[in-house]
C-alpha atoms as a PDB file:
ATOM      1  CA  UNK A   1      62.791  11.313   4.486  1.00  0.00           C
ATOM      2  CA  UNK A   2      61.950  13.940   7.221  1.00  0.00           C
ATOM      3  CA  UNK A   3      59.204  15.897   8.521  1.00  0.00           C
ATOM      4  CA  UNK A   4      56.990  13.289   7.130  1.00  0.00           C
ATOM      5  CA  UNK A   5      58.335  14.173   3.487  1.00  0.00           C
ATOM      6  CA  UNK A   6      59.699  11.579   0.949  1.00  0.00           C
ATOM      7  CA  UNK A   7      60.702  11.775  -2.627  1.00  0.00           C
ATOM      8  CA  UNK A   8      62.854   9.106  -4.261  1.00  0.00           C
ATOM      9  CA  UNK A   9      65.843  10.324  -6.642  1.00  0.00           C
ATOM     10  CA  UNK A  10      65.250   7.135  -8.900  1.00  0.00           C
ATOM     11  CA  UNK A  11      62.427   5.727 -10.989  1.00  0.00           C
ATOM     12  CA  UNK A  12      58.682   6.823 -10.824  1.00  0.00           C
ATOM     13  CA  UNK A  13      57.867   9.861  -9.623  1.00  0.00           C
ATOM     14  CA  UNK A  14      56.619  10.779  -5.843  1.00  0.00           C
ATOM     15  CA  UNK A  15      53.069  10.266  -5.374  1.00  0.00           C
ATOM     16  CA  UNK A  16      52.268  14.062  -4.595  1.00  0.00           C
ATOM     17  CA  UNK A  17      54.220  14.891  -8.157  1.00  0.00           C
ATOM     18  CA  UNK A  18      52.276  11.926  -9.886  1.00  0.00           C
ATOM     19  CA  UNK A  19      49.083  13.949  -8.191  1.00  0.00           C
ATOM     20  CA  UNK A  20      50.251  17.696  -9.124  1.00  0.00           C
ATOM     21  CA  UNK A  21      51.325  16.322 -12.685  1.00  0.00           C
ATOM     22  CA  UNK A  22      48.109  14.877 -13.493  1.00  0.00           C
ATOM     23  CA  UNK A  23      46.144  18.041 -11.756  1.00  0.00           C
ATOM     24  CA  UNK A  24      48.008  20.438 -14.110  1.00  0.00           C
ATOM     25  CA  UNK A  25      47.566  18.327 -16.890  1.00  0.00           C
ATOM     26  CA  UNK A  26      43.745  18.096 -16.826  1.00  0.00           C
ATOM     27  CA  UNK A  27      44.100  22.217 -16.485  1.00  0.00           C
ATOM     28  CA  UNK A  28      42.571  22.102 -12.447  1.00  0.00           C
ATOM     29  CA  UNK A  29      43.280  24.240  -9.924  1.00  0.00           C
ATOM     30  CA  UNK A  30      43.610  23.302  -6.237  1.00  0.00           C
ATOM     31  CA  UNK A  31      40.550  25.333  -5.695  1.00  0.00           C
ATOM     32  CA  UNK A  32      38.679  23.368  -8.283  1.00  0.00           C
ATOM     33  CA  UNK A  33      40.149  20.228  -6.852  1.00  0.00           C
ATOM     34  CA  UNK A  34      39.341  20.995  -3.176  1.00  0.00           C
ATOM     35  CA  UNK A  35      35.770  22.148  -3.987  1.00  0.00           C
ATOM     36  CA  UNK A  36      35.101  18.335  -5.839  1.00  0.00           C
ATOM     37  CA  UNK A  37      37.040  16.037  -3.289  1.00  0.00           C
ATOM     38  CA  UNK A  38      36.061  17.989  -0.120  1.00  0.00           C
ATOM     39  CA  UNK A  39      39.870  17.724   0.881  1.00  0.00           C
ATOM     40  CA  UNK A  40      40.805  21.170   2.556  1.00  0.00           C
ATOM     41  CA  UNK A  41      43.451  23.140  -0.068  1.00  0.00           C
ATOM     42  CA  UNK A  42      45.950  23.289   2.459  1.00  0.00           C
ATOM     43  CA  UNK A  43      45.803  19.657   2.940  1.00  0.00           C
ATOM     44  CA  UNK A  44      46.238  19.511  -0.743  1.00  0.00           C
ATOM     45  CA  UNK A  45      49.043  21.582  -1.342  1.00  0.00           C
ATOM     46  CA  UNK A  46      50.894  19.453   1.298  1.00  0.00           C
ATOM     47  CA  UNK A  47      50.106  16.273  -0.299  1.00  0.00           C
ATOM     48  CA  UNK A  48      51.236  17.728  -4.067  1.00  0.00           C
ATOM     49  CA  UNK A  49      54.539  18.051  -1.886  1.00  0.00           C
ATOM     50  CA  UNK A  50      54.594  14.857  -0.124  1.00  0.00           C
ATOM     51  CA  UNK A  51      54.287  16.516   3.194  1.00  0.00           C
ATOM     52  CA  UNK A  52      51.430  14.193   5.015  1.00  0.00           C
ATOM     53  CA  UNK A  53      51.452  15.520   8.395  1.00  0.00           C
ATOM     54  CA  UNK A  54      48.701  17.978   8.080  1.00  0.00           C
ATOM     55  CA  UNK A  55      46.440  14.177   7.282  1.00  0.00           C
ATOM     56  CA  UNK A  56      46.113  13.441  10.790  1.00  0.00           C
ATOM     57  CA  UNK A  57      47.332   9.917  10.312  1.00  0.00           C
ATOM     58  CA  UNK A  58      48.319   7.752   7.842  1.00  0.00           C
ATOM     59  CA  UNK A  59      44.721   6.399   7.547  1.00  0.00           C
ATOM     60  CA  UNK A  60      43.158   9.791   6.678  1.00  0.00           C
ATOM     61  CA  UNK A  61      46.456  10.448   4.181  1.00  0.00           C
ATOM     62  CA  UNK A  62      45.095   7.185   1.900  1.00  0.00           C
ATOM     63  CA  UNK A  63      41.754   8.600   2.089  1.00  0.00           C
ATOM     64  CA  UNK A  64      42.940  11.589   0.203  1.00  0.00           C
ATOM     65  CA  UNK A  65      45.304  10.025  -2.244  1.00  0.00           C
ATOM     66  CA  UNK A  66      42.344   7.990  -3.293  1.00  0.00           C
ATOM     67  CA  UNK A  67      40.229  11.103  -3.701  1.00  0.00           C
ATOM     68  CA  UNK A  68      42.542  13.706  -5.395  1.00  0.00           C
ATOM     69  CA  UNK A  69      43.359  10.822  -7.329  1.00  0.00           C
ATOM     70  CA  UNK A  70      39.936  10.013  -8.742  1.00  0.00           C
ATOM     71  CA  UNK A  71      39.832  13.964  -9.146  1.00  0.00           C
ATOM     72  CA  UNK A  72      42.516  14.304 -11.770  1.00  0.00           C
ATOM     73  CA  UNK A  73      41.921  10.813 -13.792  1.00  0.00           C
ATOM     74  CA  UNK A  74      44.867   8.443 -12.055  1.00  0.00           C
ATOM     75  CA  UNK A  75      44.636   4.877 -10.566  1.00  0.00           C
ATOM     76  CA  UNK A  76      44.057   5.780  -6.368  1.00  0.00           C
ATOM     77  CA  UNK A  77      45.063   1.862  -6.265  1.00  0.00           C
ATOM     78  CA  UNK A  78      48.386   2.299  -7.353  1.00  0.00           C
ATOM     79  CA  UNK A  79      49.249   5.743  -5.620  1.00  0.00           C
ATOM     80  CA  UNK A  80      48.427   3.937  -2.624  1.00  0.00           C
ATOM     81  CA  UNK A  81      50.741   1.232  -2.947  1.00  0.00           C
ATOM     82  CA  UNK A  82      53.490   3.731  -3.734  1.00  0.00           C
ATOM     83  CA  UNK A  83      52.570   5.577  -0.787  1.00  0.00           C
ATOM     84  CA  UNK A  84      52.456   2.043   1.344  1.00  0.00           C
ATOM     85  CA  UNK A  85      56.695   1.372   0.104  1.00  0.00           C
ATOM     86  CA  UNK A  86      57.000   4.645   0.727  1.00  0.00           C
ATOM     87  CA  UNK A  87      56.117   4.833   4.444  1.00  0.00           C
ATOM     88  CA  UNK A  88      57.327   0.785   4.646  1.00  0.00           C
ATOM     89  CA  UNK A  89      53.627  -0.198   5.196  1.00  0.00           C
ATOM     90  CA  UNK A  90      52.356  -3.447   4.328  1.00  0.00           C
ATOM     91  CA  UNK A  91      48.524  -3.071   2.434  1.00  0.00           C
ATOM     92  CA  UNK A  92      45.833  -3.110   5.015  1.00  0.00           C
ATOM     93  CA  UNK A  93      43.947  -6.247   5.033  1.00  0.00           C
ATOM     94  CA  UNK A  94      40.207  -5.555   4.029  1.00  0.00           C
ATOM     95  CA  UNK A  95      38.074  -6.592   7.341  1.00  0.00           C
ATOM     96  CA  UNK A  96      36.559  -9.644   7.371  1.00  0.00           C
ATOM     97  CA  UNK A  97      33.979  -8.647  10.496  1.00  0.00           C
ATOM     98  CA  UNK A  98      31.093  -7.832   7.858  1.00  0.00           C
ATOM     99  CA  UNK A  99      31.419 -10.893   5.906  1.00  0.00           C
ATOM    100  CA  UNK A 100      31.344 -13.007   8.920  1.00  0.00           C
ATOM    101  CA  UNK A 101      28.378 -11.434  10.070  1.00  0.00           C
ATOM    102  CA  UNK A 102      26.548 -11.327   7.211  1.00  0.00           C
ATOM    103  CA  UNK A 103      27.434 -15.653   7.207  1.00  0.00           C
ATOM    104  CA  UNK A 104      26.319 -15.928  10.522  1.00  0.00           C
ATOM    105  CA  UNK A 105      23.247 -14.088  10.033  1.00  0.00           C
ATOM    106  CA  UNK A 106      22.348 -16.038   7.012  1.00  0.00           C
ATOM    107  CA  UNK A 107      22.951 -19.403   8.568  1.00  0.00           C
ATOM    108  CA  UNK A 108      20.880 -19.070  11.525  1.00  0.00           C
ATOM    109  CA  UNK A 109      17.835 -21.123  11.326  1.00  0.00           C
ATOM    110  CA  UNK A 110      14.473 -18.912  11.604  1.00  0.00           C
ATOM    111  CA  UNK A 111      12.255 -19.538  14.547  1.00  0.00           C
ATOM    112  CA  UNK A 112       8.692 -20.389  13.936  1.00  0.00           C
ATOM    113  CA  UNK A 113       6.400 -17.642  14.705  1.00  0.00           C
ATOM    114  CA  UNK A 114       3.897 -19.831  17.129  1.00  0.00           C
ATOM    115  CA  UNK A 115       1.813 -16.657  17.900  1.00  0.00           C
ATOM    116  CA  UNK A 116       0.735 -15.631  14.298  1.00  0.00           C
ATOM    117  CA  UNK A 117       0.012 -19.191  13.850  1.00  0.00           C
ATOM    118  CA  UNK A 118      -2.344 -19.595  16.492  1.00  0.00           C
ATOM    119  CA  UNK A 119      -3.981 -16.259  15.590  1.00  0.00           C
ATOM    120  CA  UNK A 120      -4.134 -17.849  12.083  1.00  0.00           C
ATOM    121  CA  UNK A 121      -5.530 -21.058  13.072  1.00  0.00           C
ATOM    122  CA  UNK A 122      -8.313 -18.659  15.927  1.00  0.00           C
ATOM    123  CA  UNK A 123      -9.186 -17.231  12.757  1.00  0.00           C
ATOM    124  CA  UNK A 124      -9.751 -20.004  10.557  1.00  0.00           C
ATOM    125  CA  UNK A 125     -12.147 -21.718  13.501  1.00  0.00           C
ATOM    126  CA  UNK A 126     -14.089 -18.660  14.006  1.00  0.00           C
ATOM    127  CA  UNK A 127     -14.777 -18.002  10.519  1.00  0.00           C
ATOM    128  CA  UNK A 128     -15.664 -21.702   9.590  1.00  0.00           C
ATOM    129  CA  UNK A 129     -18.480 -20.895  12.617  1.00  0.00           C
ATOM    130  CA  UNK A 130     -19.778 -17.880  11.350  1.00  0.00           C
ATOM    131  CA  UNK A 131     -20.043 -19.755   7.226  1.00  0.00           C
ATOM    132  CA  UNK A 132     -21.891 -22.368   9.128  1.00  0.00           C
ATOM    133  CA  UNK A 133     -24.280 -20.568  11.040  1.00  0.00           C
ATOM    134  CA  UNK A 134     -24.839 -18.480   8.066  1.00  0.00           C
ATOM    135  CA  UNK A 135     -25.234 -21.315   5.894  1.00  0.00           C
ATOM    136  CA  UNK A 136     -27.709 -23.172   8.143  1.00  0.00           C
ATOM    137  CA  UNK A 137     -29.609 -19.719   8.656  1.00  0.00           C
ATOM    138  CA  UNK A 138     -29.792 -19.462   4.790  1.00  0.00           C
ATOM    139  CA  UNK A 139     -30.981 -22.666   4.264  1.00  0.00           C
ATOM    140  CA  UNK A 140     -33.619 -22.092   6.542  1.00  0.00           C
ATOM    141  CA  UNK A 141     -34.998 -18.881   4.746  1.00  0.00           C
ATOM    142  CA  UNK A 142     -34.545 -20.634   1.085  1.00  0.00           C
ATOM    143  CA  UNK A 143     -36.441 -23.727   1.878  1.00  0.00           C
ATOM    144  CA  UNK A 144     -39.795 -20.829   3.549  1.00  0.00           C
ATOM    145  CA  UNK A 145     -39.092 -19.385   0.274  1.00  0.00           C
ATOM    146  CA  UNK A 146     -39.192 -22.075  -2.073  1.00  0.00           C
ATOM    147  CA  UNK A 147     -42.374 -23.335  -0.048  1.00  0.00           C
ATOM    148  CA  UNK A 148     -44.103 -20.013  -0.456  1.00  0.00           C
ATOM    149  CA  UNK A 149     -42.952 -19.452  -4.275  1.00  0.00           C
ATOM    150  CA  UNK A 150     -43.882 -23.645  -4.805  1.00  0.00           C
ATOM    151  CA  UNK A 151     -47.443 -23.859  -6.986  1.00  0.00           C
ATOM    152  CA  UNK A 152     -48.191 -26.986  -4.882  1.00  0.00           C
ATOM    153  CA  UNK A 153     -48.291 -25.064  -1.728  1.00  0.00           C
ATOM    154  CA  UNK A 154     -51.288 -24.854  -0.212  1.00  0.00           C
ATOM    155  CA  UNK A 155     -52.826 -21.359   0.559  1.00  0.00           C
ATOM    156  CA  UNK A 156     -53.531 -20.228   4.046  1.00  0.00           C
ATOM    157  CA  UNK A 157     -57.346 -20.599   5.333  1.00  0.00           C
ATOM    158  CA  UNK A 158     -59.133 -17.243   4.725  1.00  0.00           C
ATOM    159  CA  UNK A 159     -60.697 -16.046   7.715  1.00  0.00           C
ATOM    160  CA  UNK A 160     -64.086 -17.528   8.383  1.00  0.00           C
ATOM    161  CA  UNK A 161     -66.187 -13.882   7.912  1.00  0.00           C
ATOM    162  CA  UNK A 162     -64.164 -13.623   4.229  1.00  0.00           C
ATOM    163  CA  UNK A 163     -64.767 -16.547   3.031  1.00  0.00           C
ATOM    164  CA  UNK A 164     -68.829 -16.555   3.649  1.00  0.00           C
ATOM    165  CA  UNK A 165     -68.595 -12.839   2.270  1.00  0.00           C
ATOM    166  CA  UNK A 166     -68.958 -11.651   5.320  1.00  0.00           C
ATOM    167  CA  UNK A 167     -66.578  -8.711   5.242  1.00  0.00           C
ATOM    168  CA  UNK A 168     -69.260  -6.161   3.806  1.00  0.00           C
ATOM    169  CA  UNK A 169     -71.221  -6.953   6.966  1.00  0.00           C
ATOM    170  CA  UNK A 170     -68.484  -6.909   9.722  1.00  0.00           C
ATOM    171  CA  UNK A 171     -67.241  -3.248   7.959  1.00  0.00           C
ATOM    172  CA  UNK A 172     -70.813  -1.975   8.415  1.00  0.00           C
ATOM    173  CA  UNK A 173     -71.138  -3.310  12.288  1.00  0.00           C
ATOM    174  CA  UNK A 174     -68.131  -1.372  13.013  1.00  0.00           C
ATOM    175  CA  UNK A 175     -69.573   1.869  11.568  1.00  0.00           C
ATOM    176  CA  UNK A 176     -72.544   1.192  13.313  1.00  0.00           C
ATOM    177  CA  UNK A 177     -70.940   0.739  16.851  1.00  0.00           C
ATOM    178  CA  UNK A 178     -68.729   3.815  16.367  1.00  0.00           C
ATOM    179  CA  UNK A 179     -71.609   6.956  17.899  1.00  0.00           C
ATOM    180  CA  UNK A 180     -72.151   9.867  16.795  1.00  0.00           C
ATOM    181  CA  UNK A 181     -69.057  12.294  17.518  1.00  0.00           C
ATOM    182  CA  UNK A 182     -72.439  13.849  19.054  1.00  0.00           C
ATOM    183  CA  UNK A 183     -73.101  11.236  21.513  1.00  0.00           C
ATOM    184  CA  UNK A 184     -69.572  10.447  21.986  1.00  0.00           C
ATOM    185  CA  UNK A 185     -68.419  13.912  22.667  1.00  0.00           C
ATOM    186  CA  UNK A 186     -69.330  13.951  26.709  1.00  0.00           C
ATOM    187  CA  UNK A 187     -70.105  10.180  27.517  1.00  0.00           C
ATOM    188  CA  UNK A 188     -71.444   9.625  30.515  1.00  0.00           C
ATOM    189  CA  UNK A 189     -72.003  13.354  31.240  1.00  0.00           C
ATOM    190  CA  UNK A 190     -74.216  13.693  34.349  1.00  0.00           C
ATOM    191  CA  UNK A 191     -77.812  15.134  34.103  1.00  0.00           C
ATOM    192  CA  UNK A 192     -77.094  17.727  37.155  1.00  0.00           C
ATOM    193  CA  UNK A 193     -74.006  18.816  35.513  1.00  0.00           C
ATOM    194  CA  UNK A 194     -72.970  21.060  32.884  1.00  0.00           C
ATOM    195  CA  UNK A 195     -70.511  19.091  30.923  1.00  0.00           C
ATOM    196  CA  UNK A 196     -68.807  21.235  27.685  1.00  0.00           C
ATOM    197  CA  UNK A 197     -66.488  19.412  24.489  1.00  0.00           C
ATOM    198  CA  UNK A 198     -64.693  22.255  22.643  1.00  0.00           C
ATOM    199  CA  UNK A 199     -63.196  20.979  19.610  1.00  0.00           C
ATOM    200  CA  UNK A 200     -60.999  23.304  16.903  1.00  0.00           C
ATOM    201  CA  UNK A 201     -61.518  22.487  13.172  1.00  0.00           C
ATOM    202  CA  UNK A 202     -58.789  26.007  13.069  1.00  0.00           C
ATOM    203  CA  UNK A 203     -56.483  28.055  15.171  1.00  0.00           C
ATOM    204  CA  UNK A 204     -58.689  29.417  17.803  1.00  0.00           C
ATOM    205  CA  UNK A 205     -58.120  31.408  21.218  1.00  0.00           C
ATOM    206  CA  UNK A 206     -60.058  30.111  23.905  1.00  0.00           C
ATOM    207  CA  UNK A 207     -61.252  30.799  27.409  1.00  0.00           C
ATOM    208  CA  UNK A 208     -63.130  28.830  29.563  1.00  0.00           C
ATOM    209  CA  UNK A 209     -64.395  29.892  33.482  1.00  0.00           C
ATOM    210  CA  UNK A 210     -66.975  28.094  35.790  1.00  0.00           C
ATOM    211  CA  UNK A 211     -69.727  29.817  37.879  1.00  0.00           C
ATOM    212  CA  UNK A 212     -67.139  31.295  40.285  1.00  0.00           C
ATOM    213  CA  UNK A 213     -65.163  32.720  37.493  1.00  0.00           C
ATOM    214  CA  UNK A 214     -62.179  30.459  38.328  1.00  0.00           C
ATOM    215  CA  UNK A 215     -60.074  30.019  34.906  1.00  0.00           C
ATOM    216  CA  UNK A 216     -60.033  26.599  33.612  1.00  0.00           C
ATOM    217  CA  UNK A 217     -58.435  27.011  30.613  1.00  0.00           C
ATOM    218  CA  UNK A 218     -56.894  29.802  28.334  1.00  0.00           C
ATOM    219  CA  UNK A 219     -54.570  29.179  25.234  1.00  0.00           C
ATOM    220  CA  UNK A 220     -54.978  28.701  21.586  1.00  0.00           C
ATOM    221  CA  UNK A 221     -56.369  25.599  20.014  1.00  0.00           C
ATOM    222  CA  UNK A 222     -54.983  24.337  17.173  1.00  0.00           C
ATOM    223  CA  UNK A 223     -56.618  22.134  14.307  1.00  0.00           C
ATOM    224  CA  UNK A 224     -57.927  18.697  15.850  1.00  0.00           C
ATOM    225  CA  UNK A 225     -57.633  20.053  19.620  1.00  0.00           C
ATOM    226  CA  UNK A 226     -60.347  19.096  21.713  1.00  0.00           C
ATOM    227  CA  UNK A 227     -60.576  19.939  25.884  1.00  0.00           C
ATOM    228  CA  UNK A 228     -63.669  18.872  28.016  1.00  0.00           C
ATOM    229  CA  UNK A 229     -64.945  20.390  30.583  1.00  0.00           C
ATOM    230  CA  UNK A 230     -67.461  19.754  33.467  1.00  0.00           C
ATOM    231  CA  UNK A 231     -69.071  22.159  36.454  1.00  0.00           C
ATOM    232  CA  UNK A 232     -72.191  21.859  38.628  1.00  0.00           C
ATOM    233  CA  UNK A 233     -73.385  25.112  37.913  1.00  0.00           C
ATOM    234  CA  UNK A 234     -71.902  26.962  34.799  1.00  0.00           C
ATOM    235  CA  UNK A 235     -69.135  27.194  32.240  1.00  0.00           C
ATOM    236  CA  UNK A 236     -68.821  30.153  30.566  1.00  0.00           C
ATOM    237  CA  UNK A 237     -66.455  30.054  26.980  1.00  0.00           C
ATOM    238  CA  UNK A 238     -64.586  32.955  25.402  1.00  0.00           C
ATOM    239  CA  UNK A 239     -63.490  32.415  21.983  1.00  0.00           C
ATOM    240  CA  UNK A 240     -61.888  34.526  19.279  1.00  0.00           C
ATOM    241  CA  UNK A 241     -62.565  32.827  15.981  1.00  0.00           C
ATOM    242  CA  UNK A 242     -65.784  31.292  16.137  1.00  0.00           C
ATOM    243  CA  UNK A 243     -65.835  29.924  13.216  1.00  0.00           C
ATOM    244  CA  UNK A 244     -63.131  27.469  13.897  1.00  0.00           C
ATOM    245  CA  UNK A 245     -64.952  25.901  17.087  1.00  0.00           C
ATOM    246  CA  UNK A 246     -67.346  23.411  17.720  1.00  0.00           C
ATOM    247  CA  UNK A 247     -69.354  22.594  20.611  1.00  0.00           C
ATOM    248  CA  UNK A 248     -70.762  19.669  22.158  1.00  0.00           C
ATOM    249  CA  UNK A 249     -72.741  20.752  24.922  1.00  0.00           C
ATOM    250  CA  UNK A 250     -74.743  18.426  28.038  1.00  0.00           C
ATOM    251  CA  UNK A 251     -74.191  15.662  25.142  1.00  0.00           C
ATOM    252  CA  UNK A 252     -75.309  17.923  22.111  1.00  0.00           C
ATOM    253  CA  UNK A 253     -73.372  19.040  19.087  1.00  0.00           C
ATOM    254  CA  UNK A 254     -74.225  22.796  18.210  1.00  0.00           C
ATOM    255  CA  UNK A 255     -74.279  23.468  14.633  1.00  0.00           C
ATOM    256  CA  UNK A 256     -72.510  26.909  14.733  1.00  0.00           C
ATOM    257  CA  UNK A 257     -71.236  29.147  17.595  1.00  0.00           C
ATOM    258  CA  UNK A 258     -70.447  32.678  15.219  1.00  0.00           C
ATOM    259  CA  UNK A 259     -68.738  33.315  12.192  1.00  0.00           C
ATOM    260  CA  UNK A 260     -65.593  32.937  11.159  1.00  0.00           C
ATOM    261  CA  UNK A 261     -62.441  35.797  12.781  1.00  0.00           C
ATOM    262  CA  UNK A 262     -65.730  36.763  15.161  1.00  0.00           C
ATOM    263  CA  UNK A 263     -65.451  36.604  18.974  1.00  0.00           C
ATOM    264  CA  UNK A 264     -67.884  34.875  21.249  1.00  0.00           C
ATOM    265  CA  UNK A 265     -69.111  34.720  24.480  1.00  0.00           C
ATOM    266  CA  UNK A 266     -71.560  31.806  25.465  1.00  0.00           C
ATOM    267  CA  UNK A 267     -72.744  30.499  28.877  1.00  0.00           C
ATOM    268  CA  UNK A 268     -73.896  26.812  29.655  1.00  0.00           C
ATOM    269  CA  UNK A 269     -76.145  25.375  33.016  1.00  0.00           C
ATOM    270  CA  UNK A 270     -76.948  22.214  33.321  1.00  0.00           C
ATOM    271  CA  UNK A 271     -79.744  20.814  31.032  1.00  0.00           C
ATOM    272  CA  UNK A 272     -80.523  21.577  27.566  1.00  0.00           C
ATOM    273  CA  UNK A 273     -77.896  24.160  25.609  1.00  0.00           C
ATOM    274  CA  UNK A 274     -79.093  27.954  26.158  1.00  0.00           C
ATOM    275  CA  UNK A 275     -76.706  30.660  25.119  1.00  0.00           C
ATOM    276  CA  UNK A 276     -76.226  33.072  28.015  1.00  0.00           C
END
């Protein structure tokens, strides 16, 4: 042996031969061989010759028997035992770290998790609340239910004016204490005032002035508008579709003010209506 090489001149032979034998025989180049075990091809070439020292170590050099081994169909386990006498190695004992740790692991007893339990146990109590409250509310509402769907149940007192047919008569007391839209147009209005009601039954523009020709309103009316309006003297009204305005004026409705699309012009004093 030197220069990290070994052969032996009796029995088996070395294990780089046993390696290039087998290589050849399966018809693989190094190339082929380096490209499957990832083992650089210098590193195998110096192997096939038993020279280890490119390995880095005796470590790394059974790494790569067992490879190029598998690579070209031979046993790695018994090229590395040849390469073990041949170095005057004893076998590396497998490490026992991982199977003690894996023991330990598995005997150690399992702490009880306290904090899901008493988020378990939180949640049971709430929720047994909220069925109860529920449950009671139910109850509550099936037993009105049952009482109003029950054919023993008595019915609820009609109103006194119902029952002595009454209703026809209360309806038509109501109509009769609603005025006139007439009367109720200017309530109230004073007698030494001119009070005006301008209601829209369409779009309208409208202008109204008093007797100093201050503006007291301008702007379109729409359908169901209304806007009141009272002076001592005068109100004069400007409108431009006269057919969609009606007038209640010092308390009195005016049947028609102009035609439909046609603008008006009307003045109002105190006293009966007079068109100015």
């Amino acid at each position: 042996m030197s220069n990290g090489n070994f052969s032996a001149e009796d029995g088996p032979p070395s294990v780089g031969r046993s390696l290039q034998q087998a290589r050849i025989a399966a018809k693989l180049t190094i190339d082929e061989v380096s490209a499957t075990t990832r083992v650089r091809i210098p590193i195998v070439q110096s192997i096939e010759n038993d020279d280890y020292s490119r390995c880095g170590g005796d470590v790394y050099a059974r790494g790569h028997i067992r490879a190029l081994a598998r690579a070209v169909g031979l046993e790695p386990a018994e090229l590395v035992a040849r390469f073990n006498e041949g170095r005057g190695d004893a076998p590396a004992p497998e490490p026992a770290a991982p199977v003690f740790e894996a023991e330990r692991i598995r005997s150690e007893p399992r702490r009880p998790n306290w904090t899901a339990a008493m988020v378990a146990a939180i949640v049971a109590v709430v929720g047994f609340v909220g069925f109860t409250l529920v449950n009671g509310s139910g109850d509550g509402a099936a037993d009105q239910v049952a009482q109003s769907e029950s054919p023993d149940a008595e019915p609820e007192a009609a109103p006194e004016d119902d029952a002595a047919g009454g209703g026809d008569d209360a309806a038509e007391d109501d109509a009769a204490a609603e005025p006139d839209p007439s009367q109720s147009a200017v309530a109230g209005a004073p007698a030494d005032k001119v009070t005006m009601k301008v209601v829209a039954s369409g779009a309208s523009w409208v202008m109204v002035t008093d007797a100093t020709g201050r503006q007291l309103f301008q702007g379109t009316l729409q359908d169901g508008d209304s806007e009141t309006f009272t002076d001592d003297d005068q109100l004069d009204l400007v409108t431009g579709n006269a057919g969609a305005i009606e007038l209640y004026v010092n308390g009195k409705h005016l049947d028609s003010i102009g035609d439909p699309g046609a603008v008006q012009r009307l003045s109002f004093t105190p006293g009966d209506p007079e068109e100015g």
